[in-house]
Protein backbone atom coordinates (compact mmCIF):
# COMPACT_ATOMS: atom_id res chain seq x y z
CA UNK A 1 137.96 -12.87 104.11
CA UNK A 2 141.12 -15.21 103.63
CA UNK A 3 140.69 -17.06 100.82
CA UNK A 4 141.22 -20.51 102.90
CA UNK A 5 138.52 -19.34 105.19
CA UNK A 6 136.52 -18.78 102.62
CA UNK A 7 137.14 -22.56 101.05
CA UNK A 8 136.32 -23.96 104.17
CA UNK A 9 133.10 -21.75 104.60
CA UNK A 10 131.78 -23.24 101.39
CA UNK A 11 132.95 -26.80 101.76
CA UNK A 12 131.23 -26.84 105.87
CA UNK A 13 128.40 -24.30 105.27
CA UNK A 14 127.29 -26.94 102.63
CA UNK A 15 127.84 -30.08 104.72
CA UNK A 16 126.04 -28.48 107.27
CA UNK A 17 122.63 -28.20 105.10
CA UNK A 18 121.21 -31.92 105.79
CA UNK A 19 120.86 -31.19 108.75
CA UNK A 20 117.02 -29.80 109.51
CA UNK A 21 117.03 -29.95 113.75
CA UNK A 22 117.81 -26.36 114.17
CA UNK A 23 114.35 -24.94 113.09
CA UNK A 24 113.33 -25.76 116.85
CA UNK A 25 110.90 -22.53 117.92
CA UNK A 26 111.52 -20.93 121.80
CA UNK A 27 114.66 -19.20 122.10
CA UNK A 28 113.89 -16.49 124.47
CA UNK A 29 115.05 -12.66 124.44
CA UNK A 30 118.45 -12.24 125.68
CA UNK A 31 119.96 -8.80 126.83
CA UNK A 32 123.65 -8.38 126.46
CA UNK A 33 124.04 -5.98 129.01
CA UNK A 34 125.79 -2.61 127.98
CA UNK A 35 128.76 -3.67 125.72
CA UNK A 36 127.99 -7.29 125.17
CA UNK A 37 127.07 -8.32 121.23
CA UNK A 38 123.53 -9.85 120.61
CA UNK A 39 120.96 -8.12 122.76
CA UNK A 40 117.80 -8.46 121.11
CA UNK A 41 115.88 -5.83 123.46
CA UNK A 42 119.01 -2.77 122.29
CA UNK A 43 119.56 -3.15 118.98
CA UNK A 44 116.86 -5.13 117.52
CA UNK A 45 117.91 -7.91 115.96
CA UNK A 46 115.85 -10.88 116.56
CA UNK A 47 117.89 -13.82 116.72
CA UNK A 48 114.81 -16.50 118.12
CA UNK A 49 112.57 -18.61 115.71
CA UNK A 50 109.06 -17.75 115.02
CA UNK A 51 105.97 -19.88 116.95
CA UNK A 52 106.02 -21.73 114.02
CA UNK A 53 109.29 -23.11 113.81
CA UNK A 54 110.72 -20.97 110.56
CA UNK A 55 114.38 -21.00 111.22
CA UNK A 56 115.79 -17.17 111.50
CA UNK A 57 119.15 -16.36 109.62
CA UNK A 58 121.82 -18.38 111.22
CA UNK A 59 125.42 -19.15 110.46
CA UNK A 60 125.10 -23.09 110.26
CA UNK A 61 128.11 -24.82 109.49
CA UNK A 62 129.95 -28.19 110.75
CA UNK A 63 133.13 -27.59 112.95
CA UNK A 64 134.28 -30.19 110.17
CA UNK A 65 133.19 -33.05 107.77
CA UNK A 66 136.15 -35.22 108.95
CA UNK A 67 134.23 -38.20 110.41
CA UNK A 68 134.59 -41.69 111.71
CA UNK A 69 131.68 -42.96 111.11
CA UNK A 70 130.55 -44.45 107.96
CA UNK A 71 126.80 -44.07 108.12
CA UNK A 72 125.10 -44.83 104.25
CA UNK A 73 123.43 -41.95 104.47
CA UNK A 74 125.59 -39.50 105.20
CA UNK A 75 127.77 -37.21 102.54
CA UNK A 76 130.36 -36.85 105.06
CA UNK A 77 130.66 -40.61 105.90
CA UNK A 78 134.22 -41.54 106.37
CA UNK A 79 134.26 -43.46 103.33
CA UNK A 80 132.64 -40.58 101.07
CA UNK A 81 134.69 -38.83 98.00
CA UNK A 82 133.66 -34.97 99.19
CA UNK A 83 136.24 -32.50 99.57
CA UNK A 84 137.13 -32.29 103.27
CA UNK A 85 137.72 -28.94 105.31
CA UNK A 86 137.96 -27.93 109.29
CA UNK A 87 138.01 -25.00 111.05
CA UNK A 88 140.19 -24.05 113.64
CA UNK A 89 137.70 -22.82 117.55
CA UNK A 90 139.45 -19.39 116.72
CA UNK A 91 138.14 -19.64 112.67
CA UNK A 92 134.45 -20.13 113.67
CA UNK A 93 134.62 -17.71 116.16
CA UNK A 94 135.88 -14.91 113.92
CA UNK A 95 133.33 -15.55 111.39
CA UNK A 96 130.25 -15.77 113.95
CA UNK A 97 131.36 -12.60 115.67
CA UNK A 98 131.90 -10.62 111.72
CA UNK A 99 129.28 -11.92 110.65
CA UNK A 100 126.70 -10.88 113.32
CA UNK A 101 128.03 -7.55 113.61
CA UNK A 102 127.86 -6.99 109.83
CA UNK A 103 123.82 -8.15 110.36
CA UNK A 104 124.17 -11.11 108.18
CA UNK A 105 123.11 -13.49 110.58
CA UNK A 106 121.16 -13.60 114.01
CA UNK A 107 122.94 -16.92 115.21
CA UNK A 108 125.06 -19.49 114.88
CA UNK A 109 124.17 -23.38 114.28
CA UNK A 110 127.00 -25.54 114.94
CA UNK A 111 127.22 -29.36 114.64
CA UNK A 112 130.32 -31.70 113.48
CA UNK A 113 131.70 -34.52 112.29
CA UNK A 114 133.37 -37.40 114.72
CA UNK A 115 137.24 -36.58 115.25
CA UNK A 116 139.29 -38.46 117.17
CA UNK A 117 136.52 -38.92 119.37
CA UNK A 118 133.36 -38.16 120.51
CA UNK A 119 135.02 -36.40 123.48
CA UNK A 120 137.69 -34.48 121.96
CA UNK A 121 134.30 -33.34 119.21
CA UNK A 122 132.24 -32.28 122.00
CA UNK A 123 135.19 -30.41 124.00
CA UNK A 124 135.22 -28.27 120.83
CA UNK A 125 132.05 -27.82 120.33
CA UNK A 126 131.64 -26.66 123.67
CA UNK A 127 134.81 -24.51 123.24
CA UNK A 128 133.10 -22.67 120.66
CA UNK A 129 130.85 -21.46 122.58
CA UNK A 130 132.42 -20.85 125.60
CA UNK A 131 134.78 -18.37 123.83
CA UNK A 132 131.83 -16.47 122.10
CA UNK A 133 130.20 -16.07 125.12
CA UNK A 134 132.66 -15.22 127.68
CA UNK A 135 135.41 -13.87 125.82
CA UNK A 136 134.24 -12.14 123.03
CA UNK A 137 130.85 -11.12 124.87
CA UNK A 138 128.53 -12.74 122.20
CA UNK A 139 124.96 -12.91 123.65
CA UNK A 140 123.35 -14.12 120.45
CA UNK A 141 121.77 -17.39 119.66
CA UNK A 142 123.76 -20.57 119.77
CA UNK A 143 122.53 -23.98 118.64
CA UNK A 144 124.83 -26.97 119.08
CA UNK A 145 124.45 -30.07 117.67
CA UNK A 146 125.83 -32.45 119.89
CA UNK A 147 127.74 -35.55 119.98
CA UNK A 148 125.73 -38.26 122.13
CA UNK A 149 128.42 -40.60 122.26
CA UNK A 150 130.11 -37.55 124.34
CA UNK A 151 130.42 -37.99 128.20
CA UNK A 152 127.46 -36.50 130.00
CA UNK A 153 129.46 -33.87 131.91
CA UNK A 154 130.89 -32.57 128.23
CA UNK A 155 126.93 -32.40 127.14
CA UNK A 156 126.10 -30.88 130.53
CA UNK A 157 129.12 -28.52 129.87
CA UNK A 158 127.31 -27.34 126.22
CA UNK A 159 124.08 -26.39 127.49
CA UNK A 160 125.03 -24.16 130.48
CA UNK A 161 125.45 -20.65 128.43
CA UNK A 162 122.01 -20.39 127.19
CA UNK A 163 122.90 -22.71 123.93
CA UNK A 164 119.93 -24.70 122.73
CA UNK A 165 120.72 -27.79 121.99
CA UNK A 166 119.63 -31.05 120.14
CA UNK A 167 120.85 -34.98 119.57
CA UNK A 168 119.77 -36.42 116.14
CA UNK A 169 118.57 -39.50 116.07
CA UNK A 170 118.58 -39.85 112.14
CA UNK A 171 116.45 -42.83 111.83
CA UNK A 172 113.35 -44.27 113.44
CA UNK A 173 114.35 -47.84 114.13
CA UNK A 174 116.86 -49.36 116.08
CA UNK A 175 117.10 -52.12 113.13
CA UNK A 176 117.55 -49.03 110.92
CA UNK A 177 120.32 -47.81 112.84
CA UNK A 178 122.61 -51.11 112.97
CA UNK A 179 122.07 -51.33 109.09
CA UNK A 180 122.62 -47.70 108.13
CA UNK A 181 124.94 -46.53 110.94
CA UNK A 182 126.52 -49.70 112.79
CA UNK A 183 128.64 -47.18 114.36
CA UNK A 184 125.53 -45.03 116.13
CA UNK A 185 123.22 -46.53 119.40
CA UNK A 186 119.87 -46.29 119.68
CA UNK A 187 120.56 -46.56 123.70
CA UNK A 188 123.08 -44.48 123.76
CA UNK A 189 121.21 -41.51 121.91
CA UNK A 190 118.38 -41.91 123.86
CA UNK A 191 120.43 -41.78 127.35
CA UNK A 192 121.81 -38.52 126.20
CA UNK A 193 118.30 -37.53 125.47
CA UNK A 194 117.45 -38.52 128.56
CA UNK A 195 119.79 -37.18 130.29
CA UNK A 196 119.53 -33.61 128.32
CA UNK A 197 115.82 -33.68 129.97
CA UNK A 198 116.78 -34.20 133.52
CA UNK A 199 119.68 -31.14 132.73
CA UNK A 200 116.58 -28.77 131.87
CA UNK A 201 114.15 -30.22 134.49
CA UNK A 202 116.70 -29.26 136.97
CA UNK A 203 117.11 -25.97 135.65
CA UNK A 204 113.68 -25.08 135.51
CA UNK A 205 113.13 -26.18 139.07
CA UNK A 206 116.27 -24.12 140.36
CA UNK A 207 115.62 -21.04 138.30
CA UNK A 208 118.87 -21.35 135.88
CA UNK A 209 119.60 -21.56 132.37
CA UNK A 210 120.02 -24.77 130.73
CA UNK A 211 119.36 -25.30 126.83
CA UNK A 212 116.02 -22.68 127.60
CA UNK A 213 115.06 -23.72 124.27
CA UNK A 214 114.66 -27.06 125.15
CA UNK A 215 116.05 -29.98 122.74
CA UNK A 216 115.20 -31.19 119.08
CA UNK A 217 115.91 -33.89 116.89
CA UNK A 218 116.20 -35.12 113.57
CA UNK A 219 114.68 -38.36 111.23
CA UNK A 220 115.75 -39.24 108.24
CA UNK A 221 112.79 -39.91 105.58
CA UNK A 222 112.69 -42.30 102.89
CA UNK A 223 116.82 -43.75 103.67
CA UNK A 224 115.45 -47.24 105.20
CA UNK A 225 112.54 -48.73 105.14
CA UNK A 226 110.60 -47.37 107.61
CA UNK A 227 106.75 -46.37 107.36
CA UNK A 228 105.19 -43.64 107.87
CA UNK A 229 103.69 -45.16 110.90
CA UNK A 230 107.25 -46.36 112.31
CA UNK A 231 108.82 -42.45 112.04
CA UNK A 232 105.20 -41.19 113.72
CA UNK A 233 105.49 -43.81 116.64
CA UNK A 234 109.03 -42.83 116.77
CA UNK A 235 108.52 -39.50 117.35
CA UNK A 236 105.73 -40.19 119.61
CA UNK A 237 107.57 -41.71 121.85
CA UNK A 238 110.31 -39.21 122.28
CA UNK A 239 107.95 -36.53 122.60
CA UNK A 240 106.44 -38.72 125.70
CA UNK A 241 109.31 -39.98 127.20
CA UNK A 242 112.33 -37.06 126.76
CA UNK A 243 109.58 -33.75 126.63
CA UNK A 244 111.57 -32.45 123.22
CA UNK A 245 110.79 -29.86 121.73
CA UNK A 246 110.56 -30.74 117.82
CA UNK A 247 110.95 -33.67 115.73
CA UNK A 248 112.43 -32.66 112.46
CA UNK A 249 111.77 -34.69 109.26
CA UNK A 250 113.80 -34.60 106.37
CA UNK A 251 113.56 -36.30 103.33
CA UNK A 252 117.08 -38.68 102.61
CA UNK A 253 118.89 -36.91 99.75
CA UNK A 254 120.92 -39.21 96.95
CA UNK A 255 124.73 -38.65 98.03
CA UNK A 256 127.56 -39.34 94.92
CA UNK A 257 129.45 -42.36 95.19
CA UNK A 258 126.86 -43.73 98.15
CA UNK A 259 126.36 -47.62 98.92
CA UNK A 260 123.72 -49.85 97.33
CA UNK A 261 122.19 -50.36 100.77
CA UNK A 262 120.28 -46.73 100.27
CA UNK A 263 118.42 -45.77 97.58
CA UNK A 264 118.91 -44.33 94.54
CA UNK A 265 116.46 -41.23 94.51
CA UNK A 266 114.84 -38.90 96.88
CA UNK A 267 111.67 -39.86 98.53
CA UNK A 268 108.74 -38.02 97.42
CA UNK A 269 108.54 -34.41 98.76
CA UNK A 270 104.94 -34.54 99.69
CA UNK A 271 106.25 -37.51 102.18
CA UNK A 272 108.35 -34.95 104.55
CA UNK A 273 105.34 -32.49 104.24
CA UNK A 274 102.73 -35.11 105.44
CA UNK A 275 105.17 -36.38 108.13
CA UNK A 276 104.89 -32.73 109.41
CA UNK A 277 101.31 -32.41 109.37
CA UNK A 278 100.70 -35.72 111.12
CA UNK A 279 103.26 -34.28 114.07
CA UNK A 280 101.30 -31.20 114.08
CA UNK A 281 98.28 -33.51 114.82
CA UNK A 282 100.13 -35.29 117.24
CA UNK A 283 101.36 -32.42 119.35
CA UNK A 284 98.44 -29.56 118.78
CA UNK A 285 95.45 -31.66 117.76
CA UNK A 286 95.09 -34.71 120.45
CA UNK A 287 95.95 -37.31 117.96
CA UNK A 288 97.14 -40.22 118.69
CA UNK A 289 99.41 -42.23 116.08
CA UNK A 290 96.60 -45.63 115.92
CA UNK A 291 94.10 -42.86 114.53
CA UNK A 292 96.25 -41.18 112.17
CA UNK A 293 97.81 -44.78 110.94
CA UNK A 294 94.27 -46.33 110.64
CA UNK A 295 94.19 -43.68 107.77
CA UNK A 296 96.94 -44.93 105.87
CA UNK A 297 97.58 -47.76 103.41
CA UNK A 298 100.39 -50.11 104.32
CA UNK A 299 101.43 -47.53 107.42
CA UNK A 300 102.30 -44.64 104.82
CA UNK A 301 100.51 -41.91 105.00
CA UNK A 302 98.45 -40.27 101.66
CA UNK A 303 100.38 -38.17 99.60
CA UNK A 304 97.40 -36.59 97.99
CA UNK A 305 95.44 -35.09 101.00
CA UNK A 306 96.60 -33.92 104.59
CA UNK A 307 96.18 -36.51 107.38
CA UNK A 308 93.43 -34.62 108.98
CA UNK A 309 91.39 -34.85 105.84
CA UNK A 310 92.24 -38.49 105.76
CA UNK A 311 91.12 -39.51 109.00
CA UNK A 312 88.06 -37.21 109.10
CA UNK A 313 87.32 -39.02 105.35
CA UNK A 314 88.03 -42.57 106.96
CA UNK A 315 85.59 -41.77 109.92
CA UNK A 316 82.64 -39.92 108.65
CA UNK A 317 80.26 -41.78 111.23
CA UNK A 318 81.53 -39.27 113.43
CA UNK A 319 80.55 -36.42 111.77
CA UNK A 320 79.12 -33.33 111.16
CA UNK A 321 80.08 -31.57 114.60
CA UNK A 322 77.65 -28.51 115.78
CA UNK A 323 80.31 -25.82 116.45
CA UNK A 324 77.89 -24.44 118.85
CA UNK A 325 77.68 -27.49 121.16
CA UNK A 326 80.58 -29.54 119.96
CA UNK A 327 83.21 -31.15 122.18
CA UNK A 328 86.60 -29.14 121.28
CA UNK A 329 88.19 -32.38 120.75
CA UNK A 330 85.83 -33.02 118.09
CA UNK A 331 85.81 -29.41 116.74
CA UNK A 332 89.93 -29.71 116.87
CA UNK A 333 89.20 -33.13 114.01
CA UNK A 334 87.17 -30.79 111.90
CA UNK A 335 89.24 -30.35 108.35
CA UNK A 336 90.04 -26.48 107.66
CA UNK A 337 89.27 -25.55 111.56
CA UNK A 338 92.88 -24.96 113.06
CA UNK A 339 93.98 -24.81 116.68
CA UNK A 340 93.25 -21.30 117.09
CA UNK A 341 90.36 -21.37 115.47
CA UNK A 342 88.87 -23.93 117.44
CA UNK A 343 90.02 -21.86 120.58
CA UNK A 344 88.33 -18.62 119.51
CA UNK A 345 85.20 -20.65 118.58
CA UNK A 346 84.63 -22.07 121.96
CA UNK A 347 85.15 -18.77 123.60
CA UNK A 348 82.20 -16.61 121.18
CA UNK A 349 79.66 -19.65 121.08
CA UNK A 350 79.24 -18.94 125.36
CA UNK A 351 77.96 -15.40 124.16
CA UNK A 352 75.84 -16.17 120.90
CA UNK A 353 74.76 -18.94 118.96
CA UNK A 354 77.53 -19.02 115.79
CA UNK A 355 76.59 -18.65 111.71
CA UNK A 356 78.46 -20.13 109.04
CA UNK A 357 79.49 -16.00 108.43
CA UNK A 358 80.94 -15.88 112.24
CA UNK A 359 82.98 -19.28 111.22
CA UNK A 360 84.20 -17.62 108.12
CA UNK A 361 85.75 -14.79 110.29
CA UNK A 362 87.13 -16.88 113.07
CA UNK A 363 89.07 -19.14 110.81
CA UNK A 364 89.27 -17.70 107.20
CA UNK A 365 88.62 -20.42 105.17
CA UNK A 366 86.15 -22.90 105.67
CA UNK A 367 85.59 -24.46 102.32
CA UNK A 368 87.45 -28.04 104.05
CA UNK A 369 84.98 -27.33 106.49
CA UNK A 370 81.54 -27.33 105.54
CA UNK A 371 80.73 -30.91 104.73
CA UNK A 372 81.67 -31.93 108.11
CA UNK A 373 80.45 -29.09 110.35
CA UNK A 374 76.90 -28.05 111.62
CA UNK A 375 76.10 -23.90 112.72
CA UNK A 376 72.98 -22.19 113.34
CA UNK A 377 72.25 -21.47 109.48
CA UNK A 378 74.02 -24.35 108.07
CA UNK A 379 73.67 -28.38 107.88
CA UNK A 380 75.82 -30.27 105.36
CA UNK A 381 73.02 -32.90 104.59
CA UNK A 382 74.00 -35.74 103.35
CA UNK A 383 76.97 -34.29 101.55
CA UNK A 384 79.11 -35.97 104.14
CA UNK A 385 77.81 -39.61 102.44
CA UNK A 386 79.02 -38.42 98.94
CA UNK A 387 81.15 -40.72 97.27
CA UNK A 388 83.05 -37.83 95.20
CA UNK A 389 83.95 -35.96 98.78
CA UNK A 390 87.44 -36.41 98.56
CA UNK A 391 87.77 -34.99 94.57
CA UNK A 392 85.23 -31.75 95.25
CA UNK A 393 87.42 -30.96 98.49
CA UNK A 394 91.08 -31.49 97.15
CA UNK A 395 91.27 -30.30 93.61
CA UNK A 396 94.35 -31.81 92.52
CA UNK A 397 96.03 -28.60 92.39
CA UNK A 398 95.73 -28.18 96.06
CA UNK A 399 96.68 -31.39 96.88
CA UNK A 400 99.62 -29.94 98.33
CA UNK A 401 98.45 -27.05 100.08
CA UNK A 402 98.72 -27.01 104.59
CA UNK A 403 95.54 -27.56 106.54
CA UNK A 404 93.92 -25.75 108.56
């Protein structure tokens, strides 16, 4: 590789690793055809994400960290002291197309900084990926990040050649936004959101391609002062009103030579891993945002136990549930019963009356479980009451560890 390729592979393949909204789960199979690069059904490379959202080896790198904006959070603000690279449409193409043949990625991720315009960014963003696809023959994965300051025809234009895309909100207030990123518009992001939607409604209705993968989006944690509650309502609310995909949280990282208005250190990491959970509960568990804040102090959510655990500790009135008779709703609130547990529960109980042992092979573990969950051979008691629940449950050196 040219050595100046190579400098500007380092300086934009490290720029490009804030960003967290292309782990978004759904790309679908894609066959190349019979000398097209990328088929996943000829040569076996799997260039999708897995059902639960793990990103798959992708080139992801800005265009370039030249920007015009000067959001305080951002490393490649136009007032940051980073060293600054771009590469050239031809550049990125080169290295996608080596790359991928020499299997040492399965995609590419592409986003950028603002230059000259939000146009003229978009146009070669779009360019990209026009000249993988229909001049080089690429039929791999594509994510672009896209400008939403762009014109909607430009943002119709990038999602047209099976590219997923996504528009990143980066925080969860509009009063958040005009402090951190005067330069960014709540309304405007939104209408491109919207707008992205109506692209793949249409599609779906008319049989075509557009962004198949639907969209994402991206919050920053811990930057402005925000709760808990405020990013959960946030995402809530786009989830509702523009169907995407994912909300992706990540945790505000300390930038050199950054602006007093953001703060000095990292948020906790626990805080991004909660904020996950709770959207898990929001999207797969029939949460609503009320219940899960009505388990936190001050609208942030525990950093010690999972918000399942939280709410089920905060309403134990409502609980133990007989897994034999049980409302799935109900069963879906019990902690250490996931969604597929729950599922395969429901569908045994019709045939036989379930023991604690059948619960132990539906859903592996069911230690979380017990104190809040009724079968044919079991009955918590008054364990449920016990004041030292929440210590005999969550050892402290679990306090980290996923729910169920």
């Amino acid at each position: 590789m040219d050595e100046k390729v190579a400098h500007k592979l380092r300086v934009l393949a490290d720029a490009a690793k804030y960003d967290a909204s292309c782990a978004s789960s759904g790309a679908p199979k894609r066959s190349a055809g019979k000398d097209g690069i990328g088929s996943t059904n000829k040569i076996g490379i799997c260039h999708s994400y897995t059902p639960d959202g793990r990103c798959v080896s992708l080139l992801k790198i800005l265009l370039t960290n030249y920007c015009l904006f000067d959001c305080a959070y951002c490393i490649n603000r136009r007032s940051s002291n980073v060293d600054r690279a771009r590469f050239s449409v031809k550049e990125v193409v080169d290295l996608t197309i080596a790359f991928y043949k020499r299997n040492y990625i399965e995609g590419l991720f592409l986003s950028s900084g603002i230059i000259r315009s939000p146009d003229y960014t978009m146009e070669q963003l779009v360019l990209v990926a026009k000249t993988l696809r229909q001049e080089r023959g690429y039929r791999g994965h594509i994510h672009l990040n896209t400008i939403p300051e762009a014109s909607p025809w430009l943002i119709k234009q990038a999602g047209l050649g099976d590219e997923q895309l996504s528009v990143n909100l980066e925080l969860a207030t509009e009063e958040g936004l005009k402090s951190y990123a005067p330069e960014k518009k709540a309304p405007t992001i939104r209408a491109a959101m919207g707008q992205m939607q109506e692209r793949i409604a249409e599609a779906k209705e008319e049989r075509r391609s557009f962004s198949p993968a639907g969209q994402s989006t991206q919050l920053i944690v811990g930057a402005d002062a925000a709760s808990d509650e405020d990013v959960l309502r946030t995402s809530a609310g786009l989830y509702s009103s523009y169907g995407l995909r994912r909300v992706y949280y990540s945790a505000f990282s300390p930038i050199p030579d950054t602006t007093a208005a953001v703060p000095a250190k990292s948020p906790p990491l626990q805080r991004e891993n909660r904020l996950y959970q709770a959207d898990w509960l929001l999207r797969h568990y029939g949460f609503a945002v009320d219940e899960i804040a009505s388990a936190s102090v001050g609208g942030m959510l525990d950093l010690d136990i999972d918000p399942k655990l939280a709410w089920a500790l905060k309403n134990r009135a409502r609980f133990p549930v007989d897994v034999n008779v049980g409302e799935r709703e109900m069963l879906l609130r019990v902690p250490g019963l996931g969604a597929r547990a729950v599922e395969k529960i429901v569908s045994a109980r019709r045939h036989t009356r379930l023991r604690l042992d059948d619960i132990k092979r539906l859903s592996g573990s069911v230690k979380r479980a017990l104190p809040f969950m009724i079968t044919a051979d079991h009955h918590p008691g008054s364990s449920i009451d016990r004041t030292d629940l929440r210590a005999r449950l969550v050892p402290p050196a679990e306090q980290l560890s996923l729910f169920g």
